[in-house]
PDB file of N, CA and C in Angstrom:
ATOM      1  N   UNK A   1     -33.822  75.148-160.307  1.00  0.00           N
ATOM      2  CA  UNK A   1     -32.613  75.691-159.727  1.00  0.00           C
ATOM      3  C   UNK A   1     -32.362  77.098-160.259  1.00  0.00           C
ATOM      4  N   UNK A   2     -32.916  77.042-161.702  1.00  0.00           N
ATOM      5  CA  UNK A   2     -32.400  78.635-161.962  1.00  0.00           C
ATOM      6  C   UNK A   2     -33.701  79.636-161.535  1.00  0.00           C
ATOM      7  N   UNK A   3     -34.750  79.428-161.648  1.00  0.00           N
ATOM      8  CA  UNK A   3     -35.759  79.992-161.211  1.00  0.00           C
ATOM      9  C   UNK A   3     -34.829  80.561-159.817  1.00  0.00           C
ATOM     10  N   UNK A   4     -35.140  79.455-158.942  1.00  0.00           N
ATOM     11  CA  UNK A   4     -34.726  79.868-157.669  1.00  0.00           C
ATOM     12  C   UNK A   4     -33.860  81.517-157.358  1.00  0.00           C
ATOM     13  N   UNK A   5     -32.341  80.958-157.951  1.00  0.00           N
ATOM     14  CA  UNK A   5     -31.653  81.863-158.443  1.00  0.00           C
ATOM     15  C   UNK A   5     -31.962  83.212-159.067  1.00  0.00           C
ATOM     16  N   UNK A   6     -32.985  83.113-160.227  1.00  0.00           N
ATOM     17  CA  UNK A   6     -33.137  84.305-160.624  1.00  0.00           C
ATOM     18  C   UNK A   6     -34.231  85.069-159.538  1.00  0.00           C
ATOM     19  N   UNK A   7     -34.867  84.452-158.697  1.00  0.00           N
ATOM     20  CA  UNK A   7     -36.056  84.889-157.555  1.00  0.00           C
ATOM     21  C   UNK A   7     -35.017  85.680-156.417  1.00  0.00           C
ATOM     22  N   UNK A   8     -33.922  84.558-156.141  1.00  0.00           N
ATOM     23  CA  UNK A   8     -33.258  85.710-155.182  1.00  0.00           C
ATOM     24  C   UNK A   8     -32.249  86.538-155.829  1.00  0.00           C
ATOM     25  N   UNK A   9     -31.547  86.941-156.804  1.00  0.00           N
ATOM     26  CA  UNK A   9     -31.317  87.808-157.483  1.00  0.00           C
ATOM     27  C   UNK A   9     -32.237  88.854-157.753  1.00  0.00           C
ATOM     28  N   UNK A  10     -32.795  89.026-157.864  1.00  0.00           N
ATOM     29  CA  UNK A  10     -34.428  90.014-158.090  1.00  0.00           C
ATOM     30  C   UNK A  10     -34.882  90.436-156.606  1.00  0.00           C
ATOM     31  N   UNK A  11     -34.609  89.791-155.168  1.00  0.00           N
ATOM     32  CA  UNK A  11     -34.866  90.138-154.429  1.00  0.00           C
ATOM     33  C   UNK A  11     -34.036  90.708-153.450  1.00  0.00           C
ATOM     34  N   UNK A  12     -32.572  90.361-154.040  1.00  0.00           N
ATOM     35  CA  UNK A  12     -31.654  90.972-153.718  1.00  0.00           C
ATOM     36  C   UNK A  12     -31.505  93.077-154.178  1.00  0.00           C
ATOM     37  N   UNK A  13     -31.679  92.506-155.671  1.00  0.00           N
ATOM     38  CA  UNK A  13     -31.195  93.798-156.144  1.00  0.00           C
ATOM     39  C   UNK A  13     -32.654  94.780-156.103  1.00  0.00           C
ATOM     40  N   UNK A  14     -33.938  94.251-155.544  1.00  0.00           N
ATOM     41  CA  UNK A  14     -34.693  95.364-155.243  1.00  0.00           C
ATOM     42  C   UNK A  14     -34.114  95.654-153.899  1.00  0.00           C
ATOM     43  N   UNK A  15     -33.927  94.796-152.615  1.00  0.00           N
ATOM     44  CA  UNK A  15     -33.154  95.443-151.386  1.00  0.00           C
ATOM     45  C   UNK A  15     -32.688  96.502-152.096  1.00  0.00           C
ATOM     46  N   UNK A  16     -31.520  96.035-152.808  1.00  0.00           N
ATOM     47  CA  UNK A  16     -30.441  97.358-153.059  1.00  0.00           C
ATOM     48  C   UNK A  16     -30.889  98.760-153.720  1.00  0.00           C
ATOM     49  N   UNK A  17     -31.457  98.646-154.132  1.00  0.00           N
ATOM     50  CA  UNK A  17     -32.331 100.073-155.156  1.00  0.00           C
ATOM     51  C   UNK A  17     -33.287 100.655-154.289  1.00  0.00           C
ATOM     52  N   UNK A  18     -33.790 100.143-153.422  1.00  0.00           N
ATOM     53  CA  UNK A  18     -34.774 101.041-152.371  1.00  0.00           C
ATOM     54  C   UNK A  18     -33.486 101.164-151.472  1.00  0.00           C
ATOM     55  N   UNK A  19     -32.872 101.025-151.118  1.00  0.00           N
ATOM     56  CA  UNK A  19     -31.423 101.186-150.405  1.00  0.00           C
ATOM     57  C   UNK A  19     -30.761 102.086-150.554  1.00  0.00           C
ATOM     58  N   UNK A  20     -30.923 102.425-151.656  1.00  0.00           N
ATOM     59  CA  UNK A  20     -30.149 103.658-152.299  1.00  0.00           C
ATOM     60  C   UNK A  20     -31.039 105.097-152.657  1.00  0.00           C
ATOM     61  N   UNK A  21     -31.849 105.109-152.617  1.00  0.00           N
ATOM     62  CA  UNK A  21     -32.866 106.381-152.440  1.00  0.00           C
ATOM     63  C   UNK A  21     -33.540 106.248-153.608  1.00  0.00           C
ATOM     64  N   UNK A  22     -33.566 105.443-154.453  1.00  0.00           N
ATOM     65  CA  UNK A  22     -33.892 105.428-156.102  1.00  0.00           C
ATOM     66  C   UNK A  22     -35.876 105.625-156.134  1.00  0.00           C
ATOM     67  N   UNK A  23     -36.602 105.391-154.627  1.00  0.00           N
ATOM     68  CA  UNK A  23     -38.121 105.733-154.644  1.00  0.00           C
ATOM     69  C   UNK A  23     -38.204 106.530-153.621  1.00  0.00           C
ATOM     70  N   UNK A  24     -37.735 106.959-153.192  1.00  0.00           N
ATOM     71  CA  UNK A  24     -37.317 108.062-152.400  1.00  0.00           C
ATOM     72  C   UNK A  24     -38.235 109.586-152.613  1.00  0.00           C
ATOM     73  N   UNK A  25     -38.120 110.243-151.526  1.00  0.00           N
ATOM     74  CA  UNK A  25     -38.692 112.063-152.028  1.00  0.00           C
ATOM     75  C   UNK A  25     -38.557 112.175-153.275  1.00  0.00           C
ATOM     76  N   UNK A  26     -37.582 111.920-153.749  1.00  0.00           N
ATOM     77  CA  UNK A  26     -37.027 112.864-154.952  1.00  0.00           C
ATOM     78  C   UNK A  26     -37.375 111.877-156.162  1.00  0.00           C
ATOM     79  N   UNK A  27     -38.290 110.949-156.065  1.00  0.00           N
ATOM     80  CA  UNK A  27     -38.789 110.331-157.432  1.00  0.00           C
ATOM     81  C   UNK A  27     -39.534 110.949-158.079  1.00  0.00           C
ATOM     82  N   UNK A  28     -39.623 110.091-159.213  1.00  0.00           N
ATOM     83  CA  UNK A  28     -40.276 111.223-160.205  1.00  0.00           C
ATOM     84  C   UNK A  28     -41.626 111.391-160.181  1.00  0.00           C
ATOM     85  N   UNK A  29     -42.492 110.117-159.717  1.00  0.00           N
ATOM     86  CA  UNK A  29     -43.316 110.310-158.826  1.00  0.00           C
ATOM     87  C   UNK A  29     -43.717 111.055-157.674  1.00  0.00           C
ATOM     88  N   UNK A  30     -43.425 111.478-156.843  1.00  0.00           N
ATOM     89  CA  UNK A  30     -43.314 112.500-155.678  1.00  0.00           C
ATOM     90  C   UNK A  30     -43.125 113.383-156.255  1.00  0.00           C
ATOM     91  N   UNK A  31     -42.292 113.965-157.601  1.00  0.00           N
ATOM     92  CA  UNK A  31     -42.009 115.149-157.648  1.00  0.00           C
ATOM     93  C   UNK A  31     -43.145 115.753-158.476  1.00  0.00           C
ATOM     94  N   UNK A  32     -44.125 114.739-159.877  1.00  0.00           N
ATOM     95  CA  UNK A  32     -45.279 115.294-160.382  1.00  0.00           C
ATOM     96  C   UNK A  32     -46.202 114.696-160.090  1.00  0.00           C
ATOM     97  N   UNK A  33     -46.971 115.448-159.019  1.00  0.00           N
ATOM     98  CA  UNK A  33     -48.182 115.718-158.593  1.00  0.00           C
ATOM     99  C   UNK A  33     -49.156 116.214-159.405  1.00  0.00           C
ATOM    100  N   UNK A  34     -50.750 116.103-159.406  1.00  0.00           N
ATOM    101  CA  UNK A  34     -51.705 116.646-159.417  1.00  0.00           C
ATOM    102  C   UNK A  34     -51.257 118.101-158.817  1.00  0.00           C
ATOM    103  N   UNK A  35     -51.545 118.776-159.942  1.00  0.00           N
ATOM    104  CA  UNK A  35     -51.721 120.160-159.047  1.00  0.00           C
ATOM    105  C   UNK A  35     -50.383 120.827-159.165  1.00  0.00           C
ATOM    106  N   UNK A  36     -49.155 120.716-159.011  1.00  0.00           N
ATOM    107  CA  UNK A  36     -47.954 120.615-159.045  1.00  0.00           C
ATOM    108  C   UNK A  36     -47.208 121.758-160.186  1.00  0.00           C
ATOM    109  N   UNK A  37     -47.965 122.359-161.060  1.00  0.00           N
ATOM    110  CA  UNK A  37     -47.341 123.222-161.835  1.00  0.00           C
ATOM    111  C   UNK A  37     -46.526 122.827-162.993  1.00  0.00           C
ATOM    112  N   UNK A  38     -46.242 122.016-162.460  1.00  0.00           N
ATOM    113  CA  UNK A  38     -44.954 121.259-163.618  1.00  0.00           C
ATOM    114  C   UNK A  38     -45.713 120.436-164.705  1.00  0.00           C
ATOM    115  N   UNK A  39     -47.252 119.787-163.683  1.00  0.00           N
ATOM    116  CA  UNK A  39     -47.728 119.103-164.819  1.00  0.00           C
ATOM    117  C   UNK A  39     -48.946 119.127-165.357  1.00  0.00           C
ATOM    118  N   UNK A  40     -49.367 120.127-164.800  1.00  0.00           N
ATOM    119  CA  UNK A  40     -50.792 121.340-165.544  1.00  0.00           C
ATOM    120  C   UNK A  40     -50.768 121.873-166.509  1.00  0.00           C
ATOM    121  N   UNK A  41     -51.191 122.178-167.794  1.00  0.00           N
ATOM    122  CA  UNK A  41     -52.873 121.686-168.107  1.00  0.00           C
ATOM    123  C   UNK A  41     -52.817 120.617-168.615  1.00  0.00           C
ATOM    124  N   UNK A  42     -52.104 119.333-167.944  1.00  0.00           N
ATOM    125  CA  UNK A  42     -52.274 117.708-168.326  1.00  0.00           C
ATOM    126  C   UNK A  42     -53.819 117.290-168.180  1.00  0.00           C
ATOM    127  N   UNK A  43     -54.218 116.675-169.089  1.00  0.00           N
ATOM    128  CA  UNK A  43     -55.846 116.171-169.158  1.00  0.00           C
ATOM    129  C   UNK A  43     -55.698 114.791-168.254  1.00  0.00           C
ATOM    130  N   UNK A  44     -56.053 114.993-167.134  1.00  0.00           N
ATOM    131  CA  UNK A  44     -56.177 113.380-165.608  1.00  0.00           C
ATOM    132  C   UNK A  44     -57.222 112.706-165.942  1.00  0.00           C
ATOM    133  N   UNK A  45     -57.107 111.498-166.091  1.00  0.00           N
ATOM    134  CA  UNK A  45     -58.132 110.435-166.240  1.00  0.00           C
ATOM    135  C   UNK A  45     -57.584 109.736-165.635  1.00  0.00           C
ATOM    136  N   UNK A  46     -58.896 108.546-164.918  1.00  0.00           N
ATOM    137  CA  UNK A  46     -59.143 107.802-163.906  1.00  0.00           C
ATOM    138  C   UNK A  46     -58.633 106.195-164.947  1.00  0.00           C
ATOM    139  N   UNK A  47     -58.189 106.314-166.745  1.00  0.00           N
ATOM    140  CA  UNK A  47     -58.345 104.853-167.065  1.00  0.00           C
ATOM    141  C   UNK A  47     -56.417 104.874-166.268  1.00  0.00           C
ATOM    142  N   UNK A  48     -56.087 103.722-166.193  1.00  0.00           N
ATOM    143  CA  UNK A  48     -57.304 101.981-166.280  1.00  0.00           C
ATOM    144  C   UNK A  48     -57.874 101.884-165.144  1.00  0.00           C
ATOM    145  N   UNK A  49     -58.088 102.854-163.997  1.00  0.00           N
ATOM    146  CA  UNK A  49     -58.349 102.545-162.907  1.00  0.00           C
ATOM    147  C   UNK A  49     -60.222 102.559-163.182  1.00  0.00           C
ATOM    148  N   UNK A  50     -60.445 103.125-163.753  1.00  0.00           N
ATOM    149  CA  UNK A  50     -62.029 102.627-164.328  1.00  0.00           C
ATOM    150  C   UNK A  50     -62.563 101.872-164.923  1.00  0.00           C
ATOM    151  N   UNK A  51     -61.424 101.374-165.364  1.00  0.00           N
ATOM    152  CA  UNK A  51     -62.245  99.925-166.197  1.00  0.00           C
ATOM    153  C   UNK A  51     -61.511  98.301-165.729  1.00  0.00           C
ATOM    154  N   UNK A  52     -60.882  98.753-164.421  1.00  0.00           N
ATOM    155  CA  UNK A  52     -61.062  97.499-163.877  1.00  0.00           C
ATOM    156  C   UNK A  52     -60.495  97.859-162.580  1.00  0.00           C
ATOM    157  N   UNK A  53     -61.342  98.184-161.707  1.00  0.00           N
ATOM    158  CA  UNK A  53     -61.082  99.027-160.261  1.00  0.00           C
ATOM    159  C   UNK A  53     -61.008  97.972-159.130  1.00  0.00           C
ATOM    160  N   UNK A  54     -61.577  96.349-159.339  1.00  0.00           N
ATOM    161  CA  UNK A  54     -61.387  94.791-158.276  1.00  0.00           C
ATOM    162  C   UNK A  54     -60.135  94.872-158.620  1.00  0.00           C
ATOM    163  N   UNK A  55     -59.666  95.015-159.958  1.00  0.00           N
ATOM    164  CA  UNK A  55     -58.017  94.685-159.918  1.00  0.00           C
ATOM    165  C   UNK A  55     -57.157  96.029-159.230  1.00  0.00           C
ATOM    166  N   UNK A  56     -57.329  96.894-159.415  1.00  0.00           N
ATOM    167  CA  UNK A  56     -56.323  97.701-158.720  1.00  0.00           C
ATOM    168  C   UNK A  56     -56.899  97.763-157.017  1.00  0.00           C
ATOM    169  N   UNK A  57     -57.968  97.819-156.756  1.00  0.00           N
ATOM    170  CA  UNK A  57     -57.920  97.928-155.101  1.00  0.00           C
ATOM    171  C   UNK A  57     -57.343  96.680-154.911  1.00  0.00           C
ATOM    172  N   UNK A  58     -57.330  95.188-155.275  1.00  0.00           N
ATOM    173  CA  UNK A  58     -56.584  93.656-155.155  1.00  0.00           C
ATOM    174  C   UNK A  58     -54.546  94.514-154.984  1.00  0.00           C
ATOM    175  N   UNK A  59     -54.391  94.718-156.206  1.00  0.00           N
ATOM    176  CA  UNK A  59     -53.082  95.293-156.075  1.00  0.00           C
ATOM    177  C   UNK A  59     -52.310  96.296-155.125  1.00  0.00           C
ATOM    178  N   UNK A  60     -53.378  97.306-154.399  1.00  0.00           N
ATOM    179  CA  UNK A  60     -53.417  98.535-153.708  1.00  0.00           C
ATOM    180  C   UNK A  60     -53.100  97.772-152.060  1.00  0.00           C
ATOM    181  N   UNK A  61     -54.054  96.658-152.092  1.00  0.00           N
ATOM    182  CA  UNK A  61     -54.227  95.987-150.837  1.00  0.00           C
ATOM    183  C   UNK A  61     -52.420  95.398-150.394  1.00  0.00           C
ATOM    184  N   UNK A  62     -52.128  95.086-151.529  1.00  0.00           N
ATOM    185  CA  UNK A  62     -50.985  93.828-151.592  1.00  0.00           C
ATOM    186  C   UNK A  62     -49.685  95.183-151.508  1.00  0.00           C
ATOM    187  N   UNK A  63     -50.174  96.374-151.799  1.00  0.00           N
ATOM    188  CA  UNK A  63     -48.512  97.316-151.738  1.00  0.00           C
ATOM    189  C   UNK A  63     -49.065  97.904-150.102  1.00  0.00           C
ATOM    190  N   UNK A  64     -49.979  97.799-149.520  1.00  0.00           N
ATOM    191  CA  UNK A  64     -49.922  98.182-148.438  1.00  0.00           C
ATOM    192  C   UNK A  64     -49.158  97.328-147.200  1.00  0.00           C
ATOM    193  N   UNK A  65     -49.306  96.114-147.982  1.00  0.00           N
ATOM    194  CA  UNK A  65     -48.726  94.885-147.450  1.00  0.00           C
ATOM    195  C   UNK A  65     -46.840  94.695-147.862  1.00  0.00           C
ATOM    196  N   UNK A  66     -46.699  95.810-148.630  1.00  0.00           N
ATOM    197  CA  UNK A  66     -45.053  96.391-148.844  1.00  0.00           C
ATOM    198  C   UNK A  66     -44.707  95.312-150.079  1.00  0.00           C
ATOM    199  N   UNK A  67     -45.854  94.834-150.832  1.00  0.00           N
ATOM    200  CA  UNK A  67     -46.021  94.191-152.275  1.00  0.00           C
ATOM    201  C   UNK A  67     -46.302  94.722-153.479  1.00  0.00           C
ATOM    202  N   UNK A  68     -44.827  95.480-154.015  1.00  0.00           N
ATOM    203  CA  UNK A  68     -45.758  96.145-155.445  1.00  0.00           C
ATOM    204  C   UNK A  68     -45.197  95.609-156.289  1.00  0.00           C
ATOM    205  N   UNK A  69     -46.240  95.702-157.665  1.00  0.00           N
ATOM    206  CA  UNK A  69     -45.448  95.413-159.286  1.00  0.00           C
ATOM    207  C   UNK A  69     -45.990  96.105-159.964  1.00  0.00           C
ATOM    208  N   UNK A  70     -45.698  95.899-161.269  1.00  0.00           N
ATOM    209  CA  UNK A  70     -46.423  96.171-162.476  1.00  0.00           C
ATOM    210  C   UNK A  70     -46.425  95.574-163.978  1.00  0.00           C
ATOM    211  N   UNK A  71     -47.128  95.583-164.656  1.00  0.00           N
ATOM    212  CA  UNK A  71     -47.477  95.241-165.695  1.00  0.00           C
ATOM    213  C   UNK A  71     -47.298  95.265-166.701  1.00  0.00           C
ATOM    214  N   UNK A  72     -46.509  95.180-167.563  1.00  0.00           N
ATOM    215  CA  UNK A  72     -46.128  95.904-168.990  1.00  0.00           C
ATOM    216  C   UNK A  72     -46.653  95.116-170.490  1.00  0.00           C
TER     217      UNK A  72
END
């Protein structure tokens, strides 16, 4: 019962946060780019996407499908 609860609570309040512009243009993502000025001469590496690349194209597949998370 609380599972339940805490599943639609969590699916509620992501509605609301993409609702509100919070991944929007103006994330902080979108705003530093490759290339971008702001975040040059940053040293770009490919980890973790190189040392386990079945798992991120698996994950890549599933946000195209409007499914993302992450990992901490």
């Amino acid at each position: 019962m609380i599972r339940r609860l805490v599943a639609a609570l969590s699916i509620a309040c992501a509605g609301t946060a993409s609702a509100q512009g919070l991944s929007g243009p103006s994330s902080v993502e979108a705003e530093l780019k490759p290339g971008d000025g702001l975040t040059d001469p940053q040293y770009r590496s490919g980890f973790p996407r190189n040392i386990a690349p079945g798992w991120f194209r698996w994950k890549d597949r599933l946000a195209e499908s409007g499914f993302r998370f992450n990992v901490d």
